[in-house]
Structures are given as structure tokens and as C-alpha cells.
C-alpha atoms as a PDB file:
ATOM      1  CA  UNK A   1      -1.852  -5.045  -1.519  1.00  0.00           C
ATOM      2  CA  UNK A   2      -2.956  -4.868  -4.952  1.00  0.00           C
ATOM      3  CA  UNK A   3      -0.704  -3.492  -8.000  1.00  0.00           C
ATOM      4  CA  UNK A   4      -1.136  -0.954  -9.913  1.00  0.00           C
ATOM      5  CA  UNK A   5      -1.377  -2.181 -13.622  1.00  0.00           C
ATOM      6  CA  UNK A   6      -4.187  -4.762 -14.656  1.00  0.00           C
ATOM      7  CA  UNK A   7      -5.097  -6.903 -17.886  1.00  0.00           C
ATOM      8  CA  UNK A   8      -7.703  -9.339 -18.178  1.00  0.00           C
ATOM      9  CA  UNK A   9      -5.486 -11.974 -17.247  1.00  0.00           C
ATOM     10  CA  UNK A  10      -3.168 -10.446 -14.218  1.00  0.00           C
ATOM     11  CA  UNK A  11      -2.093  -7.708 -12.379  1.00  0.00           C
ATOM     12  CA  UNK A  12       0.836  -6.439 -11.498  1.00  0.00           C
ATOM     13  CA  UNK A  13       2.213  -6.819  -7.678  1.00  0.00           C
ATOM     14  CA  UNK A  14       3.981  -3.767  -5.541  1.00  0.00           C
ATOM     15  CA  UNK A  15       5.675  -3.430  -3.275  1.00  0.00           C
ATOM     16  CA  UNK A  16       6.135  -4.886  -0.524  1.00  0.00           C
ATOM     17  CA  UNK A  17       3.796  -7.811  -1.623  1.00  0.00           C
ATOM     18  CA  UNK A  18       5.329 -10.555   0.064  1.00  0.00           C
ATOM     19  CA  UNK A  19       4.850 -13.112  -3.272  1.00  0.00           C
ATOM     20  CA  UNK A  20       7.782 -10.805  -4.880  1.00  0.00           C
ATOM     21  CA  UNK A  21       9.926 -12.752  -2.657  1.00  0.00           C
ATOM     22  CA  UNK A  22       9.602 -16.201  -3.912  1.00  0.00           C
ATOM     23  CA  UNK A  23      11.643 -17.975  -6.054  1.00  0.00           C
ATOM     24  CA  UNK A  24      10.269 -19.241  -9.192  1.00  0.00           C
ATOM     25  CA  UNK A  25      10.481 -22.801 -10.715  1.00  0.00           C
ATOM     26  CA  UNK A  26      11.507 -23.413 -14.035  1.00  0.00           C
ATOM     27  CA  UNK A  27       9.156 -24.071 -16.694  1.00  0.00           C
ATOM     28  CA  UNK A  28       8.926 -27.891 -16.872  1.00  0.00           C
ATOM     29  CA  UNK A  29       7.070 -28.548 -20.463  1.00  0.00           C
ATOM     30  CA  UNK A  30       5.790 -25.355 -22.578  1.00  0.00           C
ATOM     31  CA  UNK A  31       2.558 -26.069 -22.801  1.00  0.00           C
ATOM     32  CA  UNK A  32      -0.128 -24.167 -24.885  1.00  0.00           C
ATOM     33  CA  UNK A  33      -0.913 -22.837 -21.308  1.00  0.00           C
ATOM     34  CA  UNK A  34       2.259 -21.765 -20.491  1.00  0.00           C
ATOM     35  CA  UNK A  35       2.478 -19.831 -23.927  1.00  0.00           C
ATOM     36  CA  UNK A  36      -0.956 -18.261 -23.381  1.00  0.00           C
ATOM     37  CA  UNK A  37       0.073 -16.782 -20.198  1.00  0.00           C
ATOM     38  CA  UNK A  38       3.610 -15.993 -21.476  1.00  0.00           C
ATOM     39  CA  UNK A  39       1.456 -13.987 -23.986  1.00  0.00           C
ATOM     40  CA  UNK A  40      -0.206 -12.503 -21.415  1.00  0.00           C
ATOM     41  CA  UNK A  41       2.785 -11.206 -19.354  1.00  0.00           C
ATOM     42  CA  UNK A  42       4.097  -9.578 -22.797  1.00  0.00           C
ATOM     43  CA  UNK A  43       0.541  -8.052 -23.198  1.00  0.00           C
ATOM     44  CA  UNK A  44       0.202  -6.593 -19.807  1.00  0.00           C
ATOM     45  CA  UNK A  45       3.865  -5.158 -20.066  1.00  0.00           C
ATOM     46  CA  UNK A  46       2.574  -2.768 -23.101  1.00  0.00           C
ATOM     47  CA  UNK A  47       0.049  -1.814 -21.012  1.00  0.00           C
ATOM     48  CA  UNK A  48       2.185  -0.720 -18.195  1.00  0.00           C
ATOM     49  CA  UNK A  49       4.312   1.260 -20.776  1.00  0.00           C
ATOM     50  CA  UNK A  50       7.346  -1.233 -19.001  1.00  0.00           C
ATOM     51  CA  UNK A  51      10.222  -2.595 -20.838  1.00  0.00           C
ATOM     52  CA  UNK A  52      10.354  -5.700 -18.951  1.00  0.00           C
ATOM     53  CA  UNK A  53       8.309  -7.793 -16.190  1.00  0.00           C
ATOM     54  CA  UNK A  54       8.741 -11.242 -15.053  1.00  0.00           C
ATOM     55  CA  UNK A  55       6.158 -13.578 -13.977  1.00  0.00           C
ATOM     56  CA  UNK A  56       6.698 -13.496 -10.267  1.00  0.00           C
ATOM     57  CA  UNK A  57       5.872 -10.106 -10.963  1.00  0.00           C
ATOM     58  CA  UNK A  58       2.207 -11.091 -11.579  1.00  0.00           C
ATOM     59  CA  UNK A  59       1.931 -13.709  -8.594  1.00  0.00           C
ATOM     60  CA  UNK A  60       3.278 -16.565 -11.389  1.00  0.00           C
ATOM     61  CA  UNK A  61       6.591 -18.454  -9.832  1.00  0.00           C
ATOM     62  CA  UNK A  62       7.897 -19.725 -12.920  1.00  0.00           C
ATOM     63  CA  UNK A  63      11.337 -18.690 -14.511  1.00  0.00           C
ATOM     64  CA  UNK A  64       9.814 -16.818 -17.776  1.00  0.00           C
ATOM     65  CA  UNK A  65      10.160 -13.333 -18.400  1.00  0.00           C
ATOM     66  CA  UNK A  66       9.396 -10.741 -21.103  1.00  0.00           C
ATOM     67  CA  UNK A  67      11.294  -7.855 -22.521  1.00  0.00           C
ATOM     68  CA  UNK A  68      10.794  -5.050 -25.213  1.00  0.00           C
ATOM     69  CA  UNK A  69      13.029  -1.969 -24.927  1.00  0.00           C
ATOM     70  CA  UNK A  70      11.460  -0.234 -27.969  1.00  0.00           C
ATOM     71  CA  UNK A  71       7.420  -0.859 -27.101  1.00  0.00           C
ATOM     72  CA  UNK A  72       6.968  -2.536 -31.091  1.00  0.00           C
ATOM     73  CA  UNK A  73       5.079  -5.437 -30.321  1.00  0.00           C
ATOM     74  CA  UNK A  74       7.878  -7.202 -33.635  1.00  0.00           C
ATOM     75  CA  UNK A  75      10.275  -6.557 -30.637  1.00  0.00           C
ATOM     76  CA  UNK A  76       9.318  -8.313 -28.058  1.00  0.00           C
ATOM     77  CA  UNK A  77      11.514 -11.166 -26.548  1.00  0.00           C
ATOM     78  CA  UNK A  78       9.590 -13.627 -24.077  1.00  0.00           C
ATOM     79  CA  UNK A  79      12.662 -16.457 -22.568  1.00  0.00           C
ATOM     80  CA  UNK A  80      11.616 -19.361 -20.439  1.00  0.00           C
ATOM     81  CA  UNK A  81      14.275 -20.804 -17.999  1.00  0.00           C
ATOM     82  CA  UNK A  82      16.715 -18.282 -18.762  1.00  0.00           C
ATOM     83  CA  UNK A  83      19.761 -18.150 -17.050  1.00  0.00           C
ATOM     84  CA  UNK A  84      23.580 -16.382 -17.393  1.00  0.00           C
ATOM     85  CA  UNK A  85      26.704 -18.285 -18.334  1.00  0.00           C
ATOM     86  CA  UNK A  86      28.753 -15.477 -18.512  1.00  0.00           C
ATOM     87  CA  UNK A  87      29.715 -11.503 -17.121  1.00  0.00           C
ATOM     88  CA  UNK A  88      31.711  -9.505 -18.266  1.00  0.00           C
ATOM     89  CA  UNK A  89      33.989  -7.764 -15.760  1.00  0.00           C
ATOM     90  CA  UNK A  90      33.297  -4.554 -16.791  1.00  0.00           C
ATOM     91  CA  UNK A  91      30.260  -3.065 -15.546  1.00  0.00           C
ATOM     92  CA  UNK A  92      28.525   0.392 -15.280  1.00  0.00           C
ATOM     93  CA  UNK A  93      26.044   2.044 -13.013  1.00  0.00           C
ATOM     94  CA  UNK A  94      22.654   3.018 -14.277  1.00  0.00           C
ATOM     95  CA  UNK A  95      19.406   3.917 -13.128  1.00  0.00           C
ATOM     96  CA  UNK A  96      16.551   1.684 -12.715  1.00  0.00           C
ATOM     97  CA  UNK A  97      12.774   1.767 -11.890  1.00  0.00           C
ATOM     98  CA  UNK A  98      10.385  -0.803 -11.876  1.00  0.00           C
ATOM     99  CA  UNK A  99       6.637  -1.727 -12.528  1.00  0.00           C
ATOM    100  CA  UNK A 100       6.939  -3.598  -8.838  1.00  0.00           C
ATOM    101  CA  UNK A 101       8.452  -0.491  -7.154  1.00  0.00           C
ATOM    102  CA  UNK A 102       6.183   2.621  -8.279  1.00  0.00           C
ATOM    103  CA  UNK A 103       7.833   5.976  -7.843  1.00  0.00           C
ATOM    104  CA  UNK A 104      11.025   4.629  -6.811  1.00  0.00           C
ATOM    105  CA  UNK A 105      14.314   4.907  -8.459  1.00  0.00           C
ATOM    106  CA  UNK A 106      18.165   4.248  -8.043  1.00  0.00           C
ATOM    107  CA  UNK A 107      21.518   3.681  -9.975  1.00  0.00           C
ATOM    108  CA  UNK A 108      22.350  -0.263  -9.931  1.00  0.00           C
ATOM    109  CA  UNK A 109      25.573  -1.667 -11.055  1.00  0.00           C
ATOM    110  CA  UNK A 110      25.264  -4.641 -13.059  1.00  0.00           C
ATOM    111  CA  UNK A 111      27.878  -5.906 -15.844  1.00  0.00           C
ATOM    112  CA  UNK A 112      28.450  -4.457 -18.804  1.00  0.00           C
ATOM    113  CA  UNK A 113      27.814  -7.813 -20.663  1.00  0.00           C
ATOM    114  CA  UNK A 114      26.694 -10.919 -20.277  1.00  0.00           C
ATOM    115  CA  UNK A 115      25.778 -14.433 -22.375  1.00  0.00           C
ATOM    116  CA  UNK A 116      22.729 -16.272 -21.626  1.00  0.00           C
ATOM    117  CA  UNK A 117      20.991 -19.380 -22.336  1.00  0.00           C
ATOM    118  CA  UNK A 118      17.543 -19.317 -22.536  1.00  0.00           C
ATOM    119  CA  UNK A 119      14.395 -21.233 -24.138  1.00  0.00           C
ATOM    120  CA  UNK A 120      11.992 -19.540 -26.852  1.00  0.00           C
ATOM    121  CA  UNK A 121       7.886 -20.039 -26.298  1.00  0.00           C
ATOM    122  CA  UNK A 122       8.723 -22.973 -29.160  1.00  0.00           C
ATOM    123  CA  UNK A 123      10.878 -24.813 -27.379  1.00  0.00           C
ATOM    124  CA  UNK A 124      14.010 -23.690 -28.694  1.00  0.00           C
ATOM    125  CA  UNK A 125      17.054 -23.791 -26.400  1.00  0.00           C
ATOM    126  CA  UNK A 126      19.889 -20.411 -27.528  1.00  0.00           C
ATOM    127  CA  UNK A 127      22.571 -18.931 -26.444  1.00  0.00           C
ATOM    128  CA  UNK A 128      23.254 -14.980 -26.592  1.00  0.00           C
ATOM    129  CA  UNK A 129      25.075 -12.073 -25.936  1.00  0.00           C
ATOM    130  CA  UNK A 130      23.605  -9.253 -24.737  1.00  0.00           C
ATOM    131  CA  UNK A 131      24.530  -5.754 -23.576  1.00  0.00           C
ATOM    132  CA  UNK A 132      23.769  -2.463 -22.624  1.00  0.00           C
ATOM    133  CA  UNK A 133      20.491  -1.637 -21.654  1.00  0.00           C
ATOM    134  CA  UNK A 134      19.591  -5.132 -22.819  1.00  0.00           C
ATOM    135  CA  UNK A 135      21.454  -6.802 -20.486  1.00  0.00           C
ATOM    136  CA  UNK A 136      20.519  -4.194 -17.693  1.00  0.00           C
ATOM    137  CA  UNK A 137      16.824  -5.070 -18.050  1.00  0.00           C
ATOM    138  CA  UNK A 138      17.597  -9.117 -18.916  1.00  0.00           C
ATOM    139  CA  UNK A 139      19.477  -9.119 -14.888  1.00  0.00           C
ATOM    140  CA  UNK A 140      17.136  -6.980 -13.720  1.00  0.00           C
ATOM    141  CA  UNK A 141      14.387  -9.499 -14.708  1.00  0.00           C
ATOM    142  CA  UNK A 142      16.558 -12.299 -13.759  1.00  0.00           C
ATOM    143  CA  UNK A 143      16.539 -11.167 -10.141  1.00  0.00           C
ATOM    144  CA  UNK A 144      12.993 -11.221 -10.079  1.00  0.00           C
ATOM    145  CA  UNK A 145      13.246 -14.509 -10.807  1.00  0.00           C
ATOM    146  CA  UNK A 146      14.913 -14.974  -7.730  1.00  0.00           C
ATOM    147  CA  UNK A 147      12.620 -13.000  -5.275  1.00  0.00           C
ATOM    148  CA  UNK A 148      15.439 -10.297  -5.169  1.00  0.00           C
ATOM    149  CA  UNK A 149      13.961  -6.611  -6.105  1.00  0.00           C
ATOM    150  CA  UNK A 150      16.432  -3.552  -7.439  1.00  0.00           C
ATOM    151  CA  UNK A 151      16.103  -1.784  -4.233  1.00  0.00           C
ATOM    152  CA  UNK A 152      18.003  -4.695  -2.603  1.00  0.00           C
ATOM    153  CA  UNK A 153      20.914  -3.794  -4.945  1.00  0.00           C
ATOM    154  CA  UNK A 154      20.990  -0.170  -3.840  1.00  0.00           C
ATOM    155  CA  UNK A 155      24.078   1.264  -1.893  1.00  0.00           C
ATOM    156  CA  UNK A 156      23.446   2.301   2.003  1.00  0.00           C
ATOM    157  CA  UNK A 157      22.620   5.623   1.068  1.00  0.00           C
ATOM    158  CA  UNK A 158      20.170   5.724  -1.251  1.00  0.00           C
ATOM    159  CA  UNK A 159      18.144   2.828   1.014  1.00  0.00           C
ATOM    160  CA  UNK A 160      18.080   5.277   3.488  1.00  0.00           C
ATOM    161  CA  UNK A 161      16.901   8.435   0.638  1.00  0.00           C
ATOM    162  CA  UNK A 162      14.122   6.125  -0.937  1.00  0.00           C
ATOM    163  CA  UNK A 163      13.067   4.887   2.725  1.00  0.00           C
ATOM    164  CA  UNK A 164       9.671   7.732   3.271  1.00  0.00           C
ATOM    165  CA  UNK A 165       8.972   6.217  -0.368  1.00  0.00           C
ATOM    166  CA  UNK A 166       8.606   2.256   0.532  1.00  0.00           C
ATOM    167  CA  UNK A 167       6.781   3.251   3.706  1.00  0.00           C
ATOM    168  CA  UNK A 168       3.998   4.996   1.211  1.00  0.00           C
ATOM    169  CA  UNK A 169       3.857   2.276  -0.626  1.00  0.00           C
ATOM    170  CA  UNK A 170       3.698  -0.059   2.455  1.00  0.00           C
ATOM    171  CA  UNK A 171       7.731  -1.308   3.475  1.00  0.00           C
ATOM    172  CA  UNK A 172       8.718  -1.512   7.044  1.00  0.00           C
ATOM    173  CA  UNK A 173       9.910   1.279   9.066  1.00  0.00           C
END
């Protein structure tokens, strides 16, 4: 199946595109290459009017994802090999969508807070904290990451409310 959002460089993958599912690998050396498509991810999130997207989301298993809440290319964050170090135990339910999951929607409950480690497209290895929506959209890339989509974080219910949706866009039964 083919997504829905193009750029030059790659195109975005729906659901229930089976490459969604894998695992990525961490970046190994940031190469001019790796920047240049890192670039590219960024780019093709403005495009898609998204606020985040993470490579597997273009058919690209490594751990580097891209994030921009207020669509001002000075705001864009791009982390290789991020990862979280810390949750806070306080959470809160929100609703999410995705460039993956057209036309789909549901309230996910993630943690309120969290600290991360992460490395910039120079090299740079940081720590930070990070809440809110930014957090929200930083796990919500993260799971990417890990082949795991929104709509697997979904309560019983609303899996069975969005289910006539995935089948238009291709799910199982």
C-alpha cells in the first residue's frame, strides 16, 4: 500500500503496511547521509502539516525521529538514538492521530513527563525534560521506533469503534 504524503525523497507509509512493524536500529555513525535524510524526514513532515514522524514511518529502520509542534522550520527538533530514562507517574489522557493512521483518532495515556537522552544531527549526546504535548508526541514517536502504532495503545472499546476505519484503510477483519 502506498502512503499518502510524498517528497522527493520518501513517502509516507499507512496503515497496515507491514514495514510499520519493524523495529529500527540505532544510528551507528551520523554520517552526511544520515543527516541528509534526517533532513529529509523533517522536510516531508512540513509537508504533511504533521508535528512529528519517525523514520520507520518512511520505510527507514533507524532510531531517528523529527518533531515540530509549532510548524516554524527554527523549531524543529530532529534526535537520533533517542531513548527515555525517566516517567513521571503522573500521566493524562489525550487524543492522538497520526500521519501513518489517516482518519483515525483516539485518547492515549502516556506520562505526564518524561527525561530523555538523545543525540543531535552533530553528534551531540543531551539529556532533557520534556512535557506536555512535547512529551506526548516525543513517546508517540518513540513507539514508532519500536514497530508499535497508537492504535495498539487504545482501550477495548475504541478498537472496536475505529475497527470499519482500519478495514478502509486495509486492517484485518
Amino acid at each position: 500500500m502506498t502512503g499518502t504524503t510524498t517528497s522527493d525523497e520518501w513517502e509516507i507509509l499507512t496503515y497496515p503496511d507491514k514495514r510499520l512493524r519493524i523495529p529500527s536500529e540505532p544510528v551507528v555513525e551520523l554520517t552526511d547521509d544520515t543527516r541528509k535524510k534526517a533532513l529529509a524526514l523533517a522536510d516531508l513532515m512540513h509537508i504533511a502539516r504533521g508535528i512529528g514522524l519517525a523514520a520507520p514511518q518512511v520505510g527507514w529502520h533507524v532510531r531517528v525521529l523529527a518533531i515540530n509542534l509549532s510548524g516554524q522550520p527554527r523549531d524543529g527538533l530532529i534526535f537520533a538514538n533517542p531513548e527515555v530514562i525517566r516517567r513521571s507517574k503522573a500521566t493524562f489522557a489525550a487524543k492522538e492521530m497520526c500521519l501513518s493512521v489517516p482518519g483515525v483518532d483516539g485518547k492515549v495515556v502516556r506520562p505526564r513527563e518524561i527525561r530523555i537522552r538523545c543525540m543531535n544531527m552533530d553528534g551531540e549526546v543531551n539529556e532533557f525534560n520534556l512535557d506536555g504535548l512535547l512529551a506526548r508526541c516525543f513517546l508517540h514517536e518513540m513507539d514508532h521506533l519500536d514497530g508499535v502504532l497508537f492504535i495498539d495503545r487504545l482501550g477495548a472499546a475504541k478498537k472496536i469503534a475505529i475497527r470499519n476505519k482500519l478495514k478502509r484503510l486495509g486492517g484485518p477483519e
